[in-house]
Protein backbone atom coordinates (compact mmCIF):
# COMPACT_ATOMS: atom_id res chain seq x y z
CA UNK A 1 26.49 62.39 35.95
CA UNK A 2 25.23 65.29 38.69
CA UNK A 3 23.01 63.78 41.41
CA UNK A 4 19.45 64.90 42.76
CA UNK A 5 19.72 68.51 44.69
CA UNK A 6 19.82 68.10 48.26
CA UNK A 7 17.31 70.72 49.85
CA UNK A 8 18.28 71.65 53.62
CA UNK A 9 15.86 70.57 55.83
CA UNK A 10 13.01 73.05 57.24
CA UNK A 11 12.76 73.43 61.10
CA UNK A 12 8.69 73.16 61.65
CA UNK A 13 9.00 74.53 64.97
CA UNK A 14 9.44 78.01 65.32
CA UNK A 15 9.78 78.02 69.06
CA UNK A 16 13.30 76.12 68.50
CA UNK A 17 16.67 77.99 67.43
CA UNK A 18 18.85 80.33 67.96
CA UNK A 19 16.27 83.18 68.13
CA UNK A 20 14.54 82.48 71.33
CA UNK A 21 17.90 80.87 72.72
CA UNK A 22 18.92 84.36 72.53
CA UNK A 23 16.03 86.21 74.03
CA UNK A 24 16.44 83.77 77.26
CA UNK A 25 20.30 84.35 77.07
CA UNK A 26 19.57 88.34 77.43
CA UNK A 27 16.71 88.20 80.18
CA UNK A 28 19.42 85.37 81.90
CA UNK A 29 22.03 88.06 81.82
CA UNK A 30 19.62 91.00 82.93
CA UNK A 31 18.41 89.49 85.68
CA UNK A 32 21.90 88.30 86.76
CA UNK A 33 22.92 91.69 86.43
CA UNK A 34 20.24 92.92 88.35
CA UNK A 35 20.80 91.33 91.23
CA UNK A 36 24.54 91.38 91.44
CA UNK A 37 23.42 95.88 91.91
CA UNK A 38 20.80 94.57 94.71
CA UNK A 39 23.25 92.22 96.14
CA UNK A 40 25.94 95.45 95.95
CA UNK A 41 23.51 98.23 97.57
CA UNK A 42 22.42 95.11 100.25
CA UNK A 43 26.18 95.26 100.96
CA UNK A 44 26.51 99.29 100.68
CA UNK A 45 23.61 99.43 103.02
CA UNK A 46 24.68 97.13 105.49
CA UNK A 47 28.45 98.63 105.86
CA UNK A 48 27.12 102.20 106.81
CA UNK A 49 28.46 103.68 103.30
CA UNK A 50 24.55 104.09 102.34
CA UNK A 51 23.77 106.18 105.61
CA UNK A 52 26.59 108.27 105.40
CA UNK A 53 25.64 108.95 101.63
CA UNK A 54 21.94 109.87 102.60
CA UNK A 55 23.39 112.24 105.42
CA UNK A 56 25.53 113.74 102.83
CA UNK A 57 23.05 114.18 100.19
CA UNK A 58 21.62 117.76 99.58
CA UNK A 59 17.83 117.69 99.14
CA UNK A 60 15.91 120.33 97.05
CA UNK A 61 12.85 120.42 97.02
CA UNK A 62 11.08 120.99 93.69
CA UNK A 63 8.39 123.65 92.97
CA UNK A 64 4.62 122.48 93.12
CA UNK A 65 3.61 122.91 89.67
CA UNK A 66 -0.62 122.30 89.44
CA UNK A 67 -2.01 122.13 86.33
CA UNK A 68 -5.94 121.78 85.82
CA UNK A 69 -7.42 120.13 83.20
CA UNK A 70 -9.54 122.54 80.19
CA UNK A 71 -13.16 121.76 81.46
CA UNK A 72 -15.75 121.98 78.09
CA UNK A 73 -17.01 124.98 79.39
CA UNK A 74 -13.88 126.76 79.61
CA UNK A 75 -12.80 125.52 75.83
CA UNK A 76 -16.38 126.53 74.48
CA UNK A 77 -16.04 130.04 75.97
CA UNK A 78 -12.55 130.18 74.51
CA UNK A 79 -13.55 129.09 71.18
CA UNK A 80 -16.62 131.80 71.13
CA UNK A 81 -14.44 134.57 71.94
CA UNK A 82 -11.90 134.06 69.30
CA UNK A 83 -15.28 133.38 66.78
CA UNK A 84 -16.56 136.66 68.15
CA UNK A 85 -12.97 138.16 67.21
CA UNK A 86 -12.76 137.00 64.20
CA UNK A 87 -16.51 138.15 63.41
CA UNK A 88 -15.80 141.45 64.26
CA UNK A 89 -12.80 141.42 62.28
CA UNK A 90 -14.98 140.87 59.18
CA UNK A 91 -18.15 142.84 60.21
CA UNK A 92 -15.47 145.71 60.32
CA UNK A 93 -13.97 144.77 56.95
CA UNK A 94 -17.36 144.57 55.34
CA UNK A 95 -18.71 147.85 56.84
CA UNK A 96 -15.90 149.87 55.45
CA UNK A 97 -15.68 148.50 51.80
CA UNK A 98 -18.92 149.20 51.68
CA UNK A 99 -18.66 152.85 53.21
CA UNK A 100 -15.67 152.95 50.56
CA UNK A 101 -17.52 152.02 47.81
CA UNK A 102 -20.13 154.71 49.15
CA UNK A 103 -18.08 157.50 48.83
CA UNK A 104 -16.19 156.17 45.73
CA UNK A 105 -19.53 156.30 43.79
CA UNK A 106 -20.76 159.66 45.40
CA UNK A 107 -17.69 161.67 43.58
């Protein structure tokens, strides 16, 4: 004769398990690793090394590069010119199918 199933039992708590065990674990090693590199340039810094890297170090000094922001009135008169291009474009297309058609029919 086979027994009653046995169901595992349900953790309730989500905060609890290996999840969040793992996060902490992570930010644990992070920050340990952290400041073992502050603890090393502390040390670099301290010895002279750093000084004698910054005196060595080649600075170049980027290009300024200022870029304004489109003000409305600068987009609207953009938009109107290429509307006016694009109106002329068809004013121009109109005008000479119909001078086309003009001299087509006066043959």
């Amino acid at each position: 004769m086979v027994g009653p199933i046995q169901v595992p039992a349900i953790n309730d708590n989500a905060l609890s398990g290996g999840y969040w065990s793992d996060i902490q674990d992570g930010l644990s090693f992070g920050l340990d690793s952290w400041l073992k590199i502050e603890q090393f340039n502390a040390q670099k810094d301290a010895s002279g090394y750093g000084q004698k890297d910054l005196n060595n170090t080649v600075e170049v000094q980027t290009p300024q590069v200022v870029q304004s922001a489109p003000t409305p009135a600068k987009t609207m008169q953009q938009q109107l010119a290429q509307g006016l291009q694009m109106g002329t474009g068809t004013l121009a297309a109109v005008v000479g199918g119909v001078a086309l058609l003009w001299f087509l029919t006066k043959k």
